[in-house]
N, C-alpha and C. Protein backbone atom coordinates (compact mmCIF):
# COMPACT_ATOMS: atom_id res chain seq x y z
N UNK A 1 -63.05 -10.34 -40.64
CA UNK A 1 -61.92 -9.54 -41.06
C UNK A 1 -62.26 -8.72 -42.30
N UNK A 2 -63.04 -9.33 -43.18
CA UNK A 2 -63.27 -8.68 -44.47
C UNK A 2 -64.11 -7.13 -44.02
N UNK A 3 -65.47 -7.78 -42.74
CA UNK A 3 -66.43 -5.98 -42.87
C UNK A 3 -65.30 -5.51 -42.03
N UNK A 4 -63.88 -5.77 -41.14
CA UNK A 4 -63.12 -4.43 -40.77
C UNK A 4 -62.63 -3.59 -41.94
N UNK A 5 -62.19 -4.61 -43.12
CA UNK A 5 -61.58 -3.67 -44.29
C UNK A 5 -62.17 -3.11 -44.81
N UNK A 6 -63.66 -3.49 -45.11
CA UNK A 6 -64.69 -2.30 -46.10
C UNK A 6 -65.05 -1.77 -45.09
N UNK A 7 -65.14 -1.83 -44.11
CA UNK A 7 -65.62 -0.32 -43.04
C UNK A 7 -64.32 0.26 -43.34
N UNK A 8 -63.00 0.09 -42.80
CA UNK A 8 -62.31 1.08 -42.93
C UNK A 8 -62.03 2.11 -44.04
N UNK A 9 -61.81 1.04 -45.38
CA UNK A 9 -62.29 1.65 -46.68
C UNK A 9 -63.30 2.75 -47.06
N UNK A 10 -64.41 2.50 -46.18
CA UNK A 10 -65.49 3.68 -46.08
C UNK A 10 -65.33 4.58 -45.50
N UNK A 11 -64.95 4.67 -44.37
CA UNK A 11 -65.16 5.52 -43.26
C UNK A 11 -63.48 6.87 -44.13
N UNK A 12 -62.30 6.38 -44.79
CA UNK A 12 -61.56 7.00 -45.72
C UNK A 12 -62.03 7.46 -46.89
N UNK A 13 -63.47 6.76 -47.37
CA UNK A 13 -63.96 7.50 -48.46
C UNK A 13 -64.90 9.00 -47.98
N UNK A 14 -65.24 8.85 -46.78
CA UNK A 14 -66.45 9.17 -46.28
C UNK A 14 -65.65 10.70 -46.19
N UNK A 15 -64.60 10.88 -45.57
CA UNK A 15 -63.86 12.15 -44.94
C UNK A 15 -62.78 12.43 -46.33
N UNK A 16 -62.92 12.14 -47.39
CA UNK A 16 -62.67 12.96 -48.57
C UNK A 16 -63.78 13.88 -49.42
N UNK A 17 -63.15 15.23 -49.23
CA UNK A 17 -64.11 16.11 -49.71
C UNK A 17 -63.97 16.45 -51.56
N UNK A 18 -65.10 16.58 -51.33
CA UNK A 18 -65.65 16.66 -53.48
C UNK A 18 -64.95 17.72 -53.86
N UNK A 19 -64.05 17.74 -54.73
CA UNK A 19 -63.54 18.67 -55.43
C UNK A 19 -64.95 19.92 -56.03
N UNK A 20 -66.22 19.96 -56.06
CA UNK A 20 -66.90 20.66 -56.13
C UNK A 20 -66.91 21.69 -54.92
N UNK A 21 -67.44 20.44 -53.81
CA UNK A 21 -67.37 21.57 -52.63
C UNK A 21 -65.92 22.62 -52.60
N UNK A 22 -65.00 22.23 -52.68
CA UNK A 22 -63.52 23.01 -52.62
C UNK A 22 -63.53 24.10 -53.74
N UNK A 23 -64.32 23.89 -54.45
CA UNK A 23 -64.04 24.58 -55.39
C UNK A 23 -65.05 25.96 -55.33
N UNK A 24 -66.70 25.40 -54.75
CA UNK A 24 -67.59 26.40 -54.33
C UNK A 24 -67.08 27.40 -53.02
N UNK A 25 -66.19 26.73 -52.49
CA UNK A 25 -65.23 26.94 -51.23
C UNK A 25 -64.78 28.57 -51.62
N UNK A 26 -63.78 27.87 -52.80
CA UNK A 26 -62.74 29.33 -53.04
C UNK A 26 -63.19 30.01 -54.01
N UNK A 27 -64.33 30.05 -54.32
CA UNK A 27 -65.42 31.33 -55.11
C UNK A 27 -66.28 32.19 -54.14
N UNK A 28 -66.67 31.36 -53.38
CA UNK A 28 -66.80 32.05 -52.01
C UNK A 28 -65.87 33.00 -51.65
N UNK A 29 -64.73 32.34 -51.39
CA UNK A 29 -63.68 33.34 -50.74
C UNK A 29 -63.86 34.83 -51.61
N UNK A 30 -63.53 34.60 -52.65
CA UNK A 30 -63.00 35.15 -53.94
C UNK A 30 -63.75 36.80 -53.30
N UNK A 31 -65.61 36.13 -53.70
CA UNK A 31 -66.24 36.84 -54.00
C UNK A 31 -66.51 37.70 -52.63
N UNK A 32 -65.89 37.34 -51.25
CA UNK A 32 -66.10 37.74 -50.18
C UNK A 32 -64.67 39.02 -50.14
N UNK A 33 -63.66 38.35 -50.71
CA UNK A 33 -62.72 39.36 -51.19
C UNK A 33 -62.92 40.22 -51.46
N UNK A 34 -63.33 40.30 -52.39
CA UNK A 34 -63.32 41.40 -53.17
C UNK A 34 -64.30 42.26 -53.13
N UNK A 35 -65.73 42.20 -52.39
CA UNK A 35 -66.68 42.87 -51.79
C UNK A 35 -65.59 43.73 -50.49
N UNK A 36 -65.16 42.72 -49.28
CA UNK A 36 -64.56 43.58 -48.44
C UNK A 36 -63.68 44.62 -48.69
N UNK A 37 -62.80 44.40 -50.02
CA UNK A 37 -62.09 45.44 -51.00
C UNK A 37 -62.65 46.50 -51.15
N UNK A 38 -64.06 45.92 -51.88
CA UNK A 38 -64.57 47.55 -52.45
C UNK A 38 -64.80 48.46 -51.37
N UNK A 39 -65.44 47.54 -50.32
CA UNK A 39 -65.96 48.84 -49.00
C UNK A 39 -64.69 49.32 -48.16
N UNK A 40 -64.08 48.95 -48.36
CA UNK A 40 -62.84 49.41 -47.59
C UNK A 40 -62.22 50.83 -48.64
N UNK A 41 -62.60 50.50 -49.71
CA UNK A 41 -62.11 51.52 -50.32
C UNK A 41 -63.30 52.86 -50.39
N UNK A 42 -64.05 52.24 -50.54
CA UNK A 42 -65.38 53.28 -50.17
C UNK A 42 -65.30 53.96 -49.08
N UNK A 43 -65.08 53.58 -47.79
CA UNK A 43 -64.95 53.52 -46.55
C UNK A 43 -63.75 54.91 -46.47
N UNK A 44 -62.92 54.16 -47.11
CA UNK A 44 -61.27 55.90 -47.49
C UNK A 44 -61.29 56.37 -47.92
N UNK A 45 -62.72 56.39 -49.04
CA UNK A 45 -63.30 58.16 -50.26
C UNK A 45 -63.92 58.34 -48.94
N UNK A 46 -64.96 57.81 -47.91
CA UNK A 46 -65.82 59.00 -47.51
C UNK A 46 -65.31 59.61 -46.45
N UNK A 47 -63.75 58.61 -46.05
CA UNK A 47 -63.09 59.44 -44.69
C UNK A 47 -62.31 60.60 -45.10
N UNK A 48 -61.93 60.80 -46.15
CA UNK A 48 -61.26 61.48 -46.94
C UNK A 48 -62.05 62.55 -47.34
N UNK A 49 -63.48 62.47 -47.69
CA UNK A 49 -64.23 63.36 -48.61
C UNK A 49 -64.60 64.77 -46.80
N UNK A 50 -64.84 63.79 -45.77
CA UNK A 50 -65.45 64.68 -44.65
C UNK A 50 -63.73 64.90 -44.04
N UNK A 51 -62.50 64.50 -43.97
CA UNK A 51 -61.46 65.01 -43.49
C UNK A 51 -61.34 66.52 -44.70
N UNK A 52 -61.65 66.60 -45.66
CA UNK A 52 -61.35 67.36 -46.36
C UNK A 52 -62.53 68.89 -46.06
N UNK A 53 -63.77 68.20 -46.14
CA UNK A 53 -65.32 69.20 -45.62
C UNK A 53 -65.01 69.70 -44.33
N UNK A 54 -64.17 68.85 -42.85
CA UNK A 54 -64.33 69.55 -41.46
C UNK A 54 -62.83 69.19 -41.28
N UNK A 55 -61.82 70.00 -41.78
CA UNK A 55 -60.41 69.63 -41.42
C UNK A 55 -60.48 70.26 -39.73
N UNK A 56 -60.83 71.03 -39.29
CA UNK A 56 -60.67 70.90 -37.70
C UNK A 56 -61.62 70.08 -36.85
N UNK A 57 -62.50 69.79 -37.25
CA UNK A 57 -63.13 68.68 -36.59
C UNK A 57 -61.96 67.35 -36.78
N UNK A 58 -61.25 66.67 -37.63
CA UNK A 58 -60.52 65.76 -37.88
C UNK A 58 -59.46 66.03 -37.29
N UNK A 59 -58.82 67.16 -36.97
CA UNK A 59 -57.90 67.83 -35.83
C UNK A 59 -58.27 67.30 -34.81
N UNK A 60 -59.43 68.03 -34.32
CA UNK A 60 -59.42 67.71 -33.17
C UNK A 60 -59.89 65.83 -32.42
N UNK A 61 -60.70 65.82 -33.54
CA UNK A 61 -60.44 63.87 -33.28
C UNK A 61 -59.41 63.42 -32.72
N UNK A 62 -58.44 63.66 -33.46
CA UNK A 62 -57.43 62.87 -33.87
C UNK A 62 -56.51 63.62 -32.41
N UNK A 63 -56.39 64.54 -32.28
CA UNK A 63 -55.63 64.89 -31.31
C UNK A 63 -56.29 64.51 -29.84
N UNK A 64 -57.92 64.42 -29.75
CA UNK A 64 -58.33 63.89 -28.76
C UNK A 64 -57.98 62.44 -28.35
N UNK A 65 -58.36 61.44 -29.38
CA UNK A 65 -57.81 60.47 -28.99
C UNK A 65 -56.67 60.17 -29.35
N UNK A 66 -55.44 61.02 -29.63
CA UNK A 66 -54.02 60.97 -29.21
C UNK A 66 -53.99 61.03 -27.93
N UNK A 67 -54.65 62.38 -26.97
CA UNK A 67 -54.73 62.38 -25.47
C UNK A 67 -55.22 61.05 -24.56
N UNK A 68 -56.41 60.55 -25.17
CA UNK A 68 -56.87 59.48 -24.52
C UNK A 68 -55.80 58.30 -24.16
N UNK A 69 -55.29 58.08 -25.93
CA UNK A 69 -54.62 56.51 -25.89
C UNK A 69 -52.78 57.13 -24.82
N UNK A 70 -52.30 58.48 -25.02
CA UNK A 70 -51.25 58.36 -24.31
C UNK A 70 -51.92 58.25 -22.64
N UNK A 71 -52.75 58.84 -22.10
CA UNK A 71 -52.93 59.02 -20.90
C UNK A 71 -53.07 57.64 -20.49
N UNK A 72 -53.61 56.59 -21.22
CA UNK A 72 -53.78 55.33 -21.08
C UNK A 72 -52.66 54.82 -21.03
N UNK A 73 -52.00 54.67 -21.76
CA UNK A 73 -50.59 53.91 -21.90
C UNK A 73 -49.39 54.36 -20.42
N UNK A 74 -49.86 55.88 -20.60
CA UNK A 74 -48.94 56.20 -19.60
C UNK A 74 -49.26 56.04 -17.65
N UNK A 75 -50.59 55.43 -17.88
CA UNK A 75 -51.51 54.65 -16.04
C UNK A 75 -50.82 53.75 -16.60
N UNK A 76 -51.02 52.88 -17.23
CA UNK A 76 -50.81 51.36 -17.77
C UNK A 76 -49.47 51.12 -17.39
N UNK A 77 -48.26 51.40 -18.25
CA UNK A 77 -46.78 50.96 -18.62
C UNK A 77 -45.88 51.75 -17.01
N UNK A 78 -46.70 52.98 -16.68
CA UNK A 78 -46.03 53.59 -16.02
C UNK A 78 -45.72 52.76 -14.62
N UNK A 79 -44.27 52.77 -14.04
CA UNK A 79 -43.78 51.68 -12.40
C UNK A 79 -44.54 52.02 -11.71
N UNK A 80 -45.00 51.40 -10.93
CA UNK A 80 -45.85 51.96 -9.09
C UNK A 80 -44.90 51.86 -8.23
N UNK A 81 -45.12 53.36 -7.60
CA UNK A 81 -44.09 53.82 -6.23
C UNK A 81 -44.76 52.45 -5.21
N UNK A 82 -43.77 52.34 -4.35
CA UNK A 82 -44.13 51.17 -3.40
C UNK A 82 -44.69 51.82 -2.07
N UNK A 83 -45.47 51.12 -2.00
CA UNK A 83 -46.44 51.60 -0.43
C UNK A 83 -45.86 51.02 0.86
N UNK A 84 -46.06 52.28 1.68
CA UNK A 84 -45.66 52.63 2.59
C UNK A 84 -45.23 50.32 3.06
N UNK A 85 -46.64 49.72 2.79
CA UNK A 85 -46.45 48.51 3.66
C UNK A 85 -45.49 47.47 2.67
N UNK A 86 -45.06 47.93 1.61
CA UNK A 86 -44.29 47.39 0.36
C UNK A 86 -42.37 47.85 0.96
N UNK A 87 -42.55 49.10 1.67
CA UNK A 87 -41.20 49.43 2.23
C UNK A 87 -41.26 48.70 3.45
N UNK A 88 -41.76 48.60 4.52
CA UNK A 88 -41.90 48.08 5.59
C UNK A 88 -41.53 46.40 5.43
N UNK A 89 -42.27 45.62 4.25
CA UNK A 89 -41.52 44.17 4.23
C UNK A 89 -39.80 44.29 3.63
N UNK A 90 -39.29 45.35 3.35
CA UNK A 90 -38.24 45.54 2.65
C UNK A 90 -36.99 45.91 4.09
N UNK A 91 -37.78 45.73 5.20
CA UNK A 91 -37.03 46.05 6.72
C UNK A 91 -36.99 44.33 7.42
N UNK A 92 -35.73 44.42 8.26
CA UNK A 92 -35.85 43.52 8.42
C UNK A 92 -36.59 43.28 10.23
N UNK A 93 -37.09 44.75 10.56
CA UNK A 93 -37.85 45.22 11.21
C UNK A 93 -39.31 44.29 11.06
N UNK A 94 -39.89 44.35 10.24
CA UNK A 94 -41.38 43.99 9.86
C UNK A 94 -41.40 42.38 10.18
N UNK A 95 -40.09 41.72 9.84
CA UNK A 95 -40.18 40.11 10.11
C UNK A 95 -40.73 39.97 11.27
N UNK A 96 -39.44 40.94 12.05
CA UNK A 96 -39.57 40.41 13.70
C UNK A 96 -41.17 40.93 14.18
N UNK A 97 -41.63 41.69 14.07
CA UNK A 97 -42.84 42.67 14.44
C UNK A 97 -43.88 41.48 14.35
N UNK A 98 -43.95 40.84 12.51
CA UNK A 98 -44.88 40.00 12.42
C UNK A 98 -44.92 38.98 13.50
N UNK A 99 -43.70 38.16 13.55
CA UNK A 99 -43.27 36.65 14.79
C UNK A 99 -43.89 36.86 15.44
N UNK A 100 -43.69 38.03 16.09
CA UNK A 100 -44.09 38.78 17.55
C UNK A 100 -45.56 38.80 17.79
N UNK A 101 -46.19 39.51 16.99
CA UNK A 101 -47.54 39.78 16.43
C UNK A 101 -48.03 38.21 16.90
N UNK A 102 -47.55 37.67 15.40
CA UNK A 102 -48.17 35.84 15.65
C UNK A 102 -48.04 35.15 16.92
N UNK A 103 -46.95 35.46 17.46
CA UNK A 103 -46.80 34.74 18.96
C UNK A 103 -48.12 35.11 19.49
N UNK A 104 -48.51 36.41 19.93
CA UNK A 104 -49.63 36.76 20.98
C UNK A 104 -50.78 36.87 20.59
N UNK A 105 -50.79 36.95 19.73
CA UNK A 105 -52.58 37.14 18.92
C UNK A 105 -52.68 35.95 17.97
């Protein structure tokens, strides 16, 4: 009974983490922060510096893939007309036809 209690005792010491590691943890973060910060901001001087150098080139970007993403959206979201064999189960014609069908073949 005693090695169940110092195993268990251990195996609770074992899966507590060092206030060091936690702490190298969120300096990490920190410093990963604030790098992705800077380039992101770098990233919006140089989109900014060439929207300003080729304002119709950035026109036309931007209006191209306006065309792309609506033409997309609008295959995508847009209803489908029902086919010809989509009206035909909508008869109560097509039941009997099928029975029929299945009976002989």
């Amino acid at each position: 009974m005693e090695n169940g209690i110092k195993k268990q005792n251990y195996d609770t010491e074992a899966k507590q983490i060092p206030d060091a590691v936690i702490t190298a943890a969120k300096q990490f973060g920190t410093k990963a922060a604030t790098l992705a910060g800077e380039q992101a901001t770098r990233l919006a001087e140089t989109t900014e510096k060439n929207v300003r150098k080729y304002p119709l080139a950035a026109i036309g970007i931007a209006a191209g893939c306006g065309a792309v993403l609506g033409t997309l959206g609008t295959l995508l979201f847009m209803p489908r007309q029902k086919t010809m064999l989509d009206r035909a189960k909508d008869l109560e014609f097509y039941g009997q036809a099928r029975r029929l069908w299945s009976k002989y073949f």
